[in-house]
Protein backbone atom coordinates (compact mmCIF):
# COMPACT_ATOMS: atom_id res chain seq x y z
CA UNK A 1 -8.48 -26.23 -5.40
CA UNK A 2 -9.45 -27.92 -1.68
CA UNK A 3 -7.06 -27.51 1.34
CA UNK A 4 -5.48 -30.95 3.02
CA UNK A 5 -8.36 -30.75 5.82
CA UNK A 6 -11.19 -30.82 3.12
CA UNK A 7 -10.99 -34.63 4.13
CA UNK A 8 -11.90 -34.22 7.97
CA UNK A 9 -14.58 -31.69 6.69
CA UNK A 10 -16.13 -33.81 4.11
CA UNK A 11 -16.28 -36.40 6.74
CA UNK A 12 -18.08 -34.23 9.16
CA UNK A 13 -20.40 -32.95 6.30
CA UNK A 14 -21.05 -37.26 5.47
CA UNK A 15 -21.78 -37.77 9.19
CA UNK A 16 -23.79 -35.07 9.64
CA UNK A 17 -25.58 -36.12 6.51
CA UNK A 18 -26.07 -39.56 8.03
CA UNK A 19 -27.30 -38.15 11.23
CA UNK A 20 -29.64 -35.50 9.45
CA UNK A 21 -31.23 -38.50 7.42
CA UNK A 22 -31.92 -40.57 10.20
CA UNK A 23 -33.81 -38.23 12.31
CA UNK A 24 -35.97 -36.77 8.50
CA UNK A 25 -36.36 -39.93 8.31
CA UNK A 26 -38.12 -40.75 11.77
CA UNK A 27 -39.77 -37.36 11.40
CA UNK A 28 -41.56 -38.78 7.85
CA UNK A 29 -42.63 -41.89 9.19
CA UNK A 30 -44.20 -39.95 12.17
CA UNK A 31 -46.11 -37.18 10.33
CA UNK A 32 -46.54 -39.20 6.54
CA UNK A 33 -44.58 -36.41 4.91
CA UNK A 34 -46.18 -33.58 6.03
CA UNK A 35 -44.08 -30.40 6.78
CA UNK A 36 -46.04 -27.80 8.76
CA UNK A 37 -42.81 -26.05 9.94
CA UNK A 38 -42.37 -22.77 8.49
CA UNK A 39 -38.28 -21.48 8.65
CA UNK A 40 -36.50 -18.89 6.28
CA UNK A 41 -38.87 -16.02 7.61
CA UNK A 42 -42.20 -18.43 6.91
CA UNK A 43 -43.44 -19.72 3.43
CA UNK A 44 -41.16 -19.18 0.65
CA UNK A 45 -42.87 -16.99 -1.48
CA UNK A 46 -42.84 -18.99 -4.72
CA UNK A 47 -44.00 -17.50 -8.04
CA UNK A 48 -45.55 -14.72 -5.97
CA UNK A 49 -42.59 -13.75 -4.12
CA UNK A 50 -40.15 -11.95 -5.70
CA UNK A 51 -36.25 -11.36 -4.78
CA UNK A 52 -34.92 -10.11 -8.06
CA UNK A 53 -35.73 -7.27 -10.43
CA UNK A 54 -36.29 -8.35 -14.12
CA UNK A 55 -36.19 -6.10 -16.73
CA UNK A 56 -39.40 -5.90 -19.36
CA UNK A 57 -38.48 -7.99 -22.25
CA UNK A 58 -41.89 -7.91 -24.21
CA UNK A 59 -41.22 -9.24 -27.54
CA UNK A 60 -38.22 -11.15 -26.57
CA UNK A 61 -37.71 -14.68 -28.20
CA UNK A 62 -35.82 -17.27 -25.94
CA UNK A 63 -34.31 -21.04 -26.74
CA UNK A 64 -33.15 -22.60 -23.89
CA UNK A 65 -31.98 -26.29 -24.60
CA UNK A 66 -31.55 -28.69 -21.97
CA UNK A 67 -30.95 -32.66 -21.95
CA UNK A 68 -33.99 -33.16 -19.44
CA UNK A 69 -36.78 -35.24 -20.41
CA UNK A 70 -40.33 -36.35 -18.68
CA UNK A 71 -41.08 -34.94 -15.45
CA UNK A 72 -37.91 -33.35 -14.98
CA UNK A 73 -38.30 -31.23 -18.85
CA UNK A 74 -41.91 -30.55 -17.57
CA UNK A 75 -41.16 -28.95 -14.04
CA UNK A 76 -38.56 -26.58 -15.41
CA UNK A 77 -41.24 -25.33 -17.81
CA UNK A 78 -42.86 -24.02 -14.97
CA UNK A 79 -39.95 -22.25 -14.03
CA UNK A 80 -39.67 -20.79 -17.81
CA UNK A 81 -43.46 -19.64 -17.44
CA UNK A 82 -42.99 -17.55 -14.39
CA UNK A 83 -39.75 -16.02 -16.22
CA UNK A 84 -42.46 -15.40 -19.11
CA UNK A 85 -45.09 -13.81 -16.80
CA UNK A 86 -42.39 -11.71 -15.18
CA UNK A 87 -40.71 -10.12 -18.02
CA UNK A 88 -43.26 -10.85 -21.37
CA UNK A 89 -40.49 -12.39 -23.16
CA UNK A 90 -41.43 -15.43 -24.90
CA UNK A 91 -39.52 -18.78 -23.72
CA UNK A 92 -39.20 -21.81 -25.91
CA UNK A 93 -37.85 -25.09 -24.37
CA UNK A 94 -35.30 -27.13 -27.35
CA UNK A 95 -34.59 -31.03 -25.83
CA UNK A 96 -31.10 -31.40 -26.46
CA UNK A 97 -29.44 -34.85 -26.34
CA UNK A 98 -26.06 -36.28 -24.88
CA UNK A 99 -23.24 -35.15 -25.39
CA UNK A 100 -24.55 -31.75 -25.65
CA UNK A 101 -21.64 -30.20 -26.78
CA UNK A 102 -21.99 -31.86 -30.06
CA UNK A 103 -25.90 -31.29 -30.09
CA UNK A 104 -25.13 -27.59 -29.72
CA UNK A 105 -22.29 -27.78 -32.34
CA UNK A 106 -24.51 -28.80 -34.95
CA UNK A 107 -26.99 -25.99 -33.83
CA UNK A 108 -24.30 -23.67 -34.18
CA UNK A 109 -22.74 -24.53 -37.43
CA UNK A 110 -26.60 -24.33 -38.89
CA UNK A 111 -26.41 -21.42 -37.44
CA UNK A 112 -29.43 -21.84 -34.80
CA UNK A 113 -28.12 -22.02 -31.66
CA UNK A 114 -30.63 -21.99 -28.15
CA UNK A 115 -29.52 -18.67 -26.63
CA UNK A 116 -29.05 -20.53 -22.99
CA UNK A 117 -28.27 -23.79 -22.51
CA UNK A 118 -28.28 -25.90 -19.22
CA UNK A 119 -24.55 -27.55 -19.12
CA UNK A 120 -24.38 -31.06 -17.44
CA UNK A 121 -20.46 -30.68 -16.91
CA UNK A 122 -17.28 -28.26 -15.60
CA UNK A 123 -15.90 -30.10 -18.69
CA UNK A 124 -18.60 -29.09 -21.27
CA UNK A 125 -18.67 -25.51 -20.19
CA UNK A 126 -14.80 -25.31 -20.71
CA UNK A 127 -15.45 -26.78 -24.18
CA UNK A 128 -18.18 -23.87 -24.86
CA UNK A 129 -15.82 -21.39 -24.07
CA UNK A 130 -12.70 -22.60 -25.79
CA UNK A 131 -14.91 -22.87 -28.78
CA UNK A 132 -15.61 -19.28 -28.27
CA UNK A 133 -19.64 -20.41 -28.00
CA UNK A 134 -20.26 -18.86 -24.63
CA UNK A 135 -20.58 -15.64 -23.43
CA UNK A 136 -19.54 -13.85 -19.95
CA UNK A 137 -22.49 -13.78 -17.69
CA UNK A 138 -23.26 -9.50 -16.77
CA UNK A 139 -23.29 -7.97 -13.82
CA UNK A 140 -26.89 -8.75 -12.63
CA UNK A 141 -26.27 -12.36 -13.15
CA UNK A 142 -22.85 -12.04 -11.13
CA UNK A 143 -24.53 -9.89 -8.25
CA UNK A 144 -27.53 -13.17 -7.72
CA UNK A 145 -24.46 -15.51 -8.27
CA UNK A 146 -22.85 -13.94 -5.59
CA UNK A 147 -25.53 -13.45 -3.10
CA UNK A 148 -26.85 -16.75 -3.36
CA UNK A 149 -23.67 -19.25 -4.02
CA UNK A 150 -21.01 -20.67 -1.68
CA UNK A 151 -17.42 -19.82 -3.17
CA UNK A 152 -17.48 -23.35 -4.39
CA UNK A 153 -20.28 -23.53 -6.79
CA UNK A 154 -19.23 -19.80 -8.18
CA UNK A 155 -15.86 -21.36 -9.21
CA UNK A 156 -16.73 -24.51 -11.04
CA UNK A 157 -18.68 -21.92 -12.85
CA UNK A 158 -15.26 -20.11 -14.11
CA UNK A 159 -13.43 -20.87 -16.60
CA UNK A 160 -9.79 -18.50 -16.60
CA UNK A 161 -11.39 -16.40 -13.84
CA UNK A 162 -14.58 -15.75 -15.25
CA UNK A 163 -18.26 -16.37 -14.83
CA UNK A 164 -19.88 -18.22 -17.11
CA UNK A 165 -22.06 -20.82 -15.73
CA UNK A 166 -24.90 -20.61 -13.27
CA UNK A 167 -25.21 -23.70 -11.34
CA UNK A 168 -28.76 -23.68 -11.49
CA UNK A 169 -29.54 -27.70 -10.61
CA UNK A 170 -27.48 -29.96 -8.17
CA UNK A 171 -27.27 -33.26 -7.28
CA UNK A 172 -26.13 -35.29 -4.32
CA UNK A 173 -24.90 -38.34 -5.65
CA UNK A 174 -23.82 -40.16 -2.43
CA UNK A 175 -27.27 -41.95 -1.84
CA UNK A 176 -28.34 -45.21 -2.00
CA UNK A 177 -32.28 -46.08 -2.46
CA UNK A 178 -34.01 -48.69 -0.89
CA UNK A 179 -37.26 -50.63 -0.21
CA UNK A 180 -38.17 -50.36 3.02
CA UNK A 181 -40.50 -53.60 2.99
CA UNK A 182 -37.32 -55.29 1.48
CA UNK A 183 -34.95 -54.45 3.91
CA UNK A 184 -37.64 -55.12 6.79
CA UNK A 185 -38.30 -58.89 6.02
CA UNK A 186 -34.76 -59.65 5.83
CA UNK A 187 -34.23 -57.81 8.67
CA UNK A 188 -31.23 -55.84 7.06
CA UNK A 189 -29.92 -52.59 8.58
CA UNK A 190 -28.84 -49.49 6.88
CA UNK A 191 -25.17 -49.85 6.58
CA UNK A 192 -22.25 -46.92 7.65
CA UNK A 193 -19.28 -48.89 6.13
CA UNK A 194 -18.96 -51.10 2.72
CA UNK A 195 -18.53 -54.02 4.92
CA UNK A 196 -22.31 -53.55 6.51
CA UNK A 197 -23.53 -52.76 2.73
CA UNK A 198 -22.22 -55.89 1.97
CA UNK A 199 -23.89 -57.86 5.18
CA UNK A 200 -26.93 -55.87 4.10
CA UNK A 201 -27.35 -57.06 0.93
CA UNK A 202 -26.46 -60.88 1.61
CA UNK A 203 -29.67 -60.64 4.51
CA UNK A 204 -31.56 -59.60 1.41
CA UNK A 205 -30.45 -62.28 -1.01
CA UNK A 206 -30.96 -64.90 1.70
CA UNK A 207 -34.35 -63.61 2.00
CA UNK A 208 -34.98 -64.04 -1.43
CA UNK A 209 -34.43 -60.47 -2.85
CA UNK A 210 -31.87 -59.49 -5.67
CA UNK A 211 -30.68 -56.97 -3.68
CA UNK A 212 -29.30 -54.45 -6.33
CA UNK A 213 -30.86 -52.87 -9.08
CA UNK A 214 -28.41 -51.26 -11.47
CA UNK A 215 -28.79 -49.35 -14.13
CA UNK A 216 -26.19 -50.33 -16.96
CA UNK A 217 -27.67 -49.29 -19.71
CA UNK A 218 -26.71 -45.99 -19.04
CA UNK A 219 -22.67 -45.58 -18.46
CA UNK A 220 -23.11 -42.26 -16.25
CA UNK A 221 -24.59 -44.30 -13.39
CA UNK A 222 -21.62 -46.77 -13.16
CA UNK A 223 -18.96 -43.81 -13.23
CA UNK A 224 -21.40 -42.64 -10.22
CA UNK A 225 -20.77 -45.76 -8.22
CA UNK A 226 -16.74 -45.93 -9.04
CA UNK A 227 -16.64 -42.28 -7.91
CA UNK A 228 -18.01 -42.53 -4.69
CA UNK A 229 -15.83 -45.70 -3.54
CA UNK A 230 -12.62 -43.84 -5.27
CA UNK A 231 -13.52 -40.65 -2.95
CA UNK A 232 -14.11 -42.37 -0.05
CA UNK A 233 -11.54 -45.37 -0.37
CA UNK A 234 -8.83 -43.16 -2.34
CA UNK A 235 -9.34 -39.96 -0.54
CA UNK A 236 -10.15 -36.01 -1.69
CA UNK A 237 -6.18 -35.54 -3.49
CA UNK A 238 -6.19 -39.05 -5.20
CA UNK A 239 -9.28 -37.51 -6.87
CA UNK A 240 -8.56 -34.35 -7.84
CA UNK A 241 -5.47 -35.55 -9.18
CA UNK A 242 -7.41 -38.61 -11.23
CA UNK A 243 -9.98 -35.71 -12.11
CA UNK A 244 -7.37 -33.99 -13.62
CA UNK A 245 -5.99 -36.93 -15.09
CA UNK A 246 -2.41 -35.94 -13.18
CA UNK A 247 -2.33 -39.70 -12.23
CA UNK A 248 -2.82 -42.41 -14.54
CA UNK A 249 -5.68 -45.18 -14.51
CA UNK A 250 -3.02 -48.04 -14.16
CA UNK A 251 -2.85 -46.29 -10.38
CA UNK A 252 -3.11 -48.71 -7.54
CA UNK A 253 -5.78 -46.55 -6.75
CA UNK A 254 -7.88 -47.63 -9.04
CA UNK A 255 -7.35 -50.85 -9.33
CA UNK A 256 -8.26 -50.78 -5.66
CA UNK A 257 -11.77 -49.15 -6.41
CA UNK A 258 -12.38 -51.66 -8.99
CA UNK A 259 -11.91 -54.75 -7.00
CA UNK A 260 -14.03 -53.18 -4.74
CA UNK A 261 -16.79 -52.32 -6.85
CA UNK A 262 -16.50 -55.84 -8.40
CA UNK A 263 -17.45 -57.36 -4.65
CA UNK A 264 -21.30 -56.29 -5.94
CA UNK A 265 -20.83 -56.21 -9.81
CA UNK A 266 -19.09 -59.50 -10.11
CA UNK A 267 -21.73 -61.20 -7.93
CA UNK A 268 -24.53 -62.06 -10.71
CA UNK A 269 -26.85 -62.91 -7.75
CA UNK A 270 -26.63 -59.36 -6.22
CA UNK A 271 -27.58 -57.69 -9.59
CA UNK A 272 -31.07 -57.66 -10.79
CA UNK A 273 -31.12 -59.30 -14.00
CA UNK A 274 -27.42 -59.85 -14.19
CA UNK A 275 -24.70 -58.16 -15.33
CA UNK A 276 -26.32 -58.88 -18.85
CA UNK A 277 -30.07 -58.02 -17.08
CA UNK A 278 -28.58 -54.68 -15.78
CA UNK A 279 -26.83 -53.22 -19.36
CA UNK A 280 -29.88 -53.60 -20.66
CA UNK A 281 -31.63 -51.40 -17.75
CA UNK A 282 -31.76 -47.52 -18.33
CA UNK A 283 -31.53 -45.53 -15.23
CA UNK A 284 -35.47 -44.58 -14.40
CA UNK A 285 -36.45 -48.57 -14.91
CA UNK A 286 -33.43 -49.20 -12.30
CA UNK A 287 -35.56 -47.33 -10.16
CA UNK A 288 -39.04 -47.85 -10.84
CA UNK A 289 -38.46 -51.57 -10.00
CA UNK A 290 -36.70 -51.30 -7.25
CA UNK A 291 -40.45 -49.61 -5.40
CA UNK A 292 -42.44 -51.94 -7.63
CA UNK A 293 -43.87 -55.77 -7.04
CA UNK A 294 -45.26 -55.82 -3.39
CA UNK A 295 -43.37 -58.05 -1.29
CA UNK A 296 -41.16 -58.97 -4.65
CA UNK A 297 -39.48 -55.98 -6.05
CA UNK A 298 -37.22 -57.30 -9.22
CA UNK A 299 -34.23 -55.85 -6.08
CA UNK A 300 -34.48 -54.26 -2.71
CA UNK A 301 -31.65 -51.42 -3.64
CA UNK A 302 -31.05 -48.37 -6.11
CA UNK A 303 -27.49 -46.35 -5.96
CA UNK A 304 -28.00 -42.52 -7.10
CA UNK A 305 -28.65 -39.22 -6.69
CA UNK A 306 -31.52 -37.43 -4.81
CA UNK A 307 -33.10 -37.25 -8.53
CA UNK A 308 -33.96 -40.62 -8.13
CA UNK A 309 -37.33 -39.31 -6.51
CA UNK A 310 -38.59 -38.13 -9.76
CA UNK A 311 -38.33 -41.63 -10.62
CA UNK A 312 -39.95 -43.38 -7.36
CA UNK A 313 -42.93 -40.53 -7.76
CA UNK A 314 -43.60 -42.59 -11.07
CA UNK A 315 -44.63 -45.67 -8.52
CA UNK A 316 -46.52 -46.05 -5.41
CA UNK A 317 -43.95 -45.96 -3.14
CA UNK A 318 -43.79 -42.83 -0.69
CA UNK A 319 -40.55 -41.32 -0.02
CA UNK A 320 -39.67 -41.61 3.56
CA UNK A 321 -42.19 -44.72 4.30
CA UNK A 322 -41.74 -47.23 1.21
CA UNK A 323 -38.67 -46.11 -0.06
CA UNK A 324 -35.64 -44.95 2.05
CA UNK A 325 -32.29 -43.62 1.93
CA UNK A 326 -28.72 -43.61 3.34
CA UNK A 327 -26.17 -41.91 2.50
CA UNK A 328 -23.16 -43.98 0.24
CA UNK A 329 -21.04 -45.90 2.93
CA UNK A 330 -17.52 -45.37 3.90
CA UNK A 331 -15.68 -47.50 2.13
CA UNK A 332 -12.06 -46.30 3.70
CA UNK A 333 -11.98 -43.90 6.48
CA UNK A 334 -14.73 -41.45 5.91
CA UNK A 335 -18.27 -41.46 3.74
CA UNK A 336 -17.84 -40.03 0.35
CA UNK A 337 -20.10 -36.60 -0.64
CA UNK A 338 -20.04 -36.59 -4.86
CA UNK A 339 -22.38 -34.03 -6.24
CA UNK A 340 -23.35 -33.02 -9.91
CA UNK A 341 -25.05 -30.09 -11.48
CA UNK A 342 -26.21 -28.44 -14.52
CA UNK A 343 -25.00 -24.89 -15.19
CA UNK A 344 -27.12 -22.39 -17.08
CA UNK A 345 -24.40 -21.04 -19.75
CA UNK A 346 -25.46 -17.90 -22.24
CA UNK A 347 -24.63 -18.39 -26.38
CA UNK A 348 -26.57 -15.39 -27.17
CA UNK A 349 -25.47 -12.18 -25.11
CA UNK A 350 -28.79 -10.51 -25.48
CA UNK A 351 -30.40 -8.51 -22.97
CA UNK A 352 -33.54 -11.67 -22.28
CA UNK A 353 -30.44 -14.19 -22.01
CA UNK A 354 -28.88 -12.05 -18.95
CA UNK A 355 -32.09 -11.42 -17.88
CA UNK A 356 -32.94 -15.49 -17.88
CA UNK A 357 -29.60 -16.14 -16.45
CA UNK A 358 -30.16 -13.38 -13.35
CA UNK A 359 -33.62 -15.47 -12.51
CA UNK A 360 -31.90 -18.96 -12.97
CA UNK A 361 -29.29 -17.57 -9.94
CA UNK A 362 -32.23 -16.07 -7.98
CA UNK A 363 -34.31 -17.97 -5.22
CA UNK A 364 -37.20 -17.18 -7.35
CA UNK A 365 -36.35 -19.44 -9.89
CA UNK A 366 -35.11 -22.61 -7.66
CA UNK A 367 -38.30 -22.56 -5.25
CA UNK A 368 -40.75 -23.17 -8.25
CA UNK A 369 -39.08 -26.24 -8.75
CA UNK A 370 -38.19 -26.94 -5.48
CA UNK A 371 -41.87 -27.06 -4.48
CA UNK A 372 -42.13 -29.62 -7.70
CA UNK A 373 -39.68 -32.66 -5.87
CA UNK A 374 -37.04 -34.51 -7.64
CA UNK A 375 -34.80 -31.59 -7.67
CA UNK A 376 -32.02 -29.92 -5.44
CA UNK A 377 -30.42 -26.51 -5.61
CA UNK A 378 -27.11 -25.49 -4.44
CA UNK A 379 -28.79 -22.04 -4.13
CA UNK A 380 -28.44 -21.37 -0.31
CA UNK A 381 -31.31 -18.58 -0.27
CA UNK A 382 -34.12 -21.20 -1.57
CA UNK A 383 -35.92 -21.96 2.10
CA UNK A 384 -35.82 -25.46 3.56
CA UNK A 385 -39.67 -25.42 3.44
CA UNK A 386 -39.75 -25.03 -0.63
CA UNK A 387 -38.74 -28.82 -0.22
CA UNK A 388 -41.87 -31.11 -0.46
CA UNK A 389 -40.76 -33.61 1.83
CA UNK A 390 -38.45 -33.58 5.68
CA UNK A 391 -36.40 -36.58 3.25
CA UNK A 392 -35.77 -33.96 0.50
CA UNK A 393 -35.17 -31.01 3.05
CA UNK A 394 -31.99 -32.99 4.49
CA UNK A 395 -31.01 -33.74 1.33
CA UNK A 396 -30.45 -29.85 0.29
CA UNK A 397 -29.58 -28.82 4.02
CA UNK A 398 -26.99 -31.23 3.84
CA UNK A 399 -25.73 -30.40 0.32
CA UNK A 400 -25.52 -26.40 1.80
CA UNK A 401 -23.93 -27.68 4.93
CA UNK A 402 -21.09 -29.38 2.83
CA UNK A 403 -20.17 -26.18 1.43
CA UNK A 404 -16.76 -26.14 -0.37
CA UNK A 405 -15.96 -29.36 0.85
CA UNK A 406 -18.09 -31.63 -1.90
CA UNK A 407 -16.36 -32.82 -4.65
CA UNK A 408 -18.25 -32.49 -8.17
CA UNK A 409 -19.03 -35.41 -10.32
CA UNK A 410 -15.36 -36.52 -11.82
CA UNK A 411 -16.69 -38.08 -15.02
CA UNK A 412 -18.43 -34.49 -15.54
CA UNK A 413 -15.06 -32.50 -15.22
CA UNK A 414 -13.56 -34.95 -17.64
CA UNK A 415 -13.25 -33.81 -21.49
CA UNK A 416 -16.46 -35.08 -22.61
CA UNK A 417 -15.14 -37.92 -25.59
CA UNK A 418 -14.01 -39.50 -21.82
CA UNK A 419 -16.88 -38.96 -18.89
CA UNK A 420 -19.60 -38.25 -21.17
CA UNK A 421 -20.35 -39.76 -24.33
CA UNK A 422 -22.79 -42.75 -24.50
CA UNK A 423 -20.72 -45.69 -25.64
CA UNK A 424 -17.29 -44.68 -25.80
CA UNK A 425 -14.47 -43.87 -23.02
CA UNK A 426 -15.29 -44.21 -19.14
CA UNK A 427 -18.88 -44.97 -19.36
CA UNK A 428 -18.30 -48.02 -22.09
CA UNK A 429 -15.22 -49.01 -20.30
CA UNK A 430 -17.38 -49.28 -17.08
CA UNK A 431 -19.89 -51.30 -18.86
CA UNK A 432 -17.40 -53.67 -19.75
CA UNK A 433 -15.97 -54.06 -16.57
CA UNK A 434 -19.70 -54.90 -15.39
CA UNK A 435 -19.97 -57.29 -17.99
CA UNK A 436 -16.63 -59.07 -16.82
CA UNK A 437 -15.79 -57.84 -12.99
CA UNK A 438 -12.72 -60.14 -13.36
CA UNK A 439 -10.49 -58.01 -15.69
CA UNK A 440 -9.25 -54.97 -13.28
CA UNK A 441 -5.98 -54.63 -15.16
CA UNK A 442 -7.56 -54.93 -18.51
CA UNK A 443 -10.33 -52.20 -17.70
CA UNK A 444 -7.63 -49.85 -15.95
CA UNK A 445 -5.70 -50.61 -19.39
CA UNK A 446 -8.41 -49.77 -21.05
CA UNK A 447 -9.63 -46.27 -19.62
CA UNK A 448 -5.68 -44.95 -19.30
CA UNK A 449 -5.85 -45.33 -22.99
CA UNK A 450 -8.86 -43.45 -23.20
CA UNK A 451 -8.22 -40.94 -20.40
CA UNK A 452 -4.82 -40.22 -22.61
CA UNK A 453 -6.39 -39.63 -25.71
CA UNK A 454 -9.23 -37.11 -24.76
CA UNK A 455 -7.66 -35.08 -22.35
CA UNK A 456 -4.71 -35.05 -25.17
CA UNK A 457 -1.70 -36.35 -22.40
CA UNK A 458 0.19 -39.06 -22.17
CA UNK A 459 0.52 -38.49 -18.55
């Protein structure tokens, strides 16, 4: 799917992520967050603007299920209303839970299903159309898709050479978090390499600062960290191959990641709470108290995605003052670039579906929630300036910048009884191996087996 060079790309697209994060950074701390510079042709226009011709749907009843919750559930509301004031069809929101593929199969079989739902994985979507669930998206969908999408985010949309997912949310997931009061008294740097990451958080420690916060509780966020030191130390064709389960888990490879993962996990004083502490920490606490206790967070540093700012918003810490980012450090040669997404996918061909689908690919669509924070769009028409801070801006401009060259979320292109099911396959396995760092073979043993049985290979 990538060419050999995608390596010496990705690298450029890491550095120039690093470099692009610096300088928003510098930029926030000079003007407190406050972006007066207008680009994309001036103010996006928002929910008054409009790019994309809807047809009128009064009368039209919508589901639209999603695994979002809080803030995150509430902002894309917004996004539903404008749909609603656009077209006078009538949008209901259904909270799905994980995995959704088995939340929508019980829909289905009660025959209810959500006529769009938002798809956390390449993996899930495949399952919706191999279960004959999803339909093709039309060609207004297709003609936003393809005036607003790098070639890369059309095609993990495919499945057999067709559309059927609009990637309507991305994530980077090569970020790490931290507390910039923290970092300051223990006069810690923000690392390029694992090695600095590692000096990094031993100045914090010896300052008196746990100085990682993980959160355990939920496996997705440990197959996050094992991805991004796989990419980085393994390299872009180890990981498509591992994605595609055409190596096995017993790899060196792996093994390699592991032990390297277990230089943080397997120290209990570099955890918050412990490995024990951290299983018992979902993902938005991780966060929260990382940016909460003065001078004494419970740790001085978060790994994930740009989403994680939904999550600081919830405390007083100000992006791009208290809280800071870096991008994930090169562990081997070059910086890893992971990203994830949710895909709009149709179950209901209907006319308001299409229609919902066409304003999910639009500009439109993405800028409402843009303007909202905590969210990322790998739509390349949404203007820098929808972005509410110069941190989230370089975020997205770097995200666009990587074009092709990303790699998506491995765990989410995984069958979903492997890289996406709460307590089974990778993200139980993971939480085991945080639990005992020691056991590399038996963990590697352990998700082979796993890997094996859900994508159905031996191999």
């Amino acid at each position: 799917m990538h060419s050999k060079n995608s390596t010496i790309r990705t690298h450029r697209a890491a550095t120039a992520l690093a470099a692009l994060l610096a300088g928003a950074l510098a930029l926030t701390a000079c003007s407190g967050g406050d972006d007066k510079k207008k680009d994309d042709g001036g103010e996006s226009g928002g929910a008054t603007g409009s790019t994309v011709t809807l047809p009128k749907l009064d009368g039209a009843n919508l589901e639209v299920a999603a695994v979002w919750t809080g803030t995150e559930q509430a902002n894309f509301k917004k996004v539903l209303a404008e749909f609603e004031k656009r077209t006078g069809a009538k949008v209901t929101f259904v909270p799905a839970q994980d995995p959704i593929i088995n939340f929508l199969g019980s829909k289905i079989a009660g025959g209810q299903p959500p006529d769009v739902a938002m798809l956390p994985q390449p993996g899930a979507i495949k399952q919706a159309v191999e279960k004959k669930w999803a339909k093709p998206l039309g060609p207004d969908a297709l003609k936003e898709l393809r005036k607003n999408y790098s070639q890369g985010w059309q095609d993990i949309g495919k499945v057999d050479g067709k559309q059927y997912g609009v990637y309507y949310k991305a994530a980077n997931k090569s970020l790490i978090w931290y507390n910039a009061k923290a970092f300051d008294n223990a006069g810690a740097k923000e690392p390029k390499t694992w090695q600095d990451l590692l000096t990094a958080a031993q100045a914090v420690y010896d300052s008196g600062v746990t100085p990682f916060s993980v959160g355990g509780a939920d496996g997705w966020t440990l197959t996050d960290w094992f991805e991004n030191v796989y990419l980085s130390q393994a390299g872009p064709e180890k990981y498509d191959q591992l994605a595609q389960h055409k190596i096995k888990w017993t790899d060196p490879s792996v093994k390699q990641a592991l032990t390297t993962l277990a230089q943080i996990w397997g120290k209990k004083d570099f955890v918050a709470g412990g490995a024990d502490g951290a299983l018992q920490t979902e993902f938005p606490a991780s966060v929260t108290q990382t940016f909460t206790g003065g001078d004494q967070p419970k740790a001085a540093m978060v790994y994930e995605g740009d989403f994680a700012q939904v999550n600081i918003g919830d405390t007083k810490a100000k992006v791009g003052t208290d809280a800071k980012v870096f991008p994930f450090p090169a562990v081997g040669s070059s910086a890893p670039v992971v990203s994830g997404g949710d895909a709009a996918v149709i179950l209901k061909g209907s006319k308001a579906a299409q229609a919902l689908a066409t304003f999910l690919a639009s500009p439109d669509a993405a800028t409402i929630q843009a303007k909202l924070g905590g969210y990322l769009s790998p739509n390349k028409n949404v203007p820098d300036s929808a972005y509410p801070n110069p941190v989230q801006q370089t975020i997205a401009k770097a995200l666009i910048a990587s074009g092709d060259d990303f790699r998506f979320d491995m765990s989410d292109q995984a069958p979903q009884a492997f890289g996406g099911t709460p307590g089974k396959g990778e993200w139980k396995d993971l939480q085991d191996f945080l639990k005992n760092p020691k056991d590399v073979a038996g963990t590697q043993a352990k998700l082979e087996k796993d890997a094996a049985a859900a994508y159905g290979n031996g191999s």
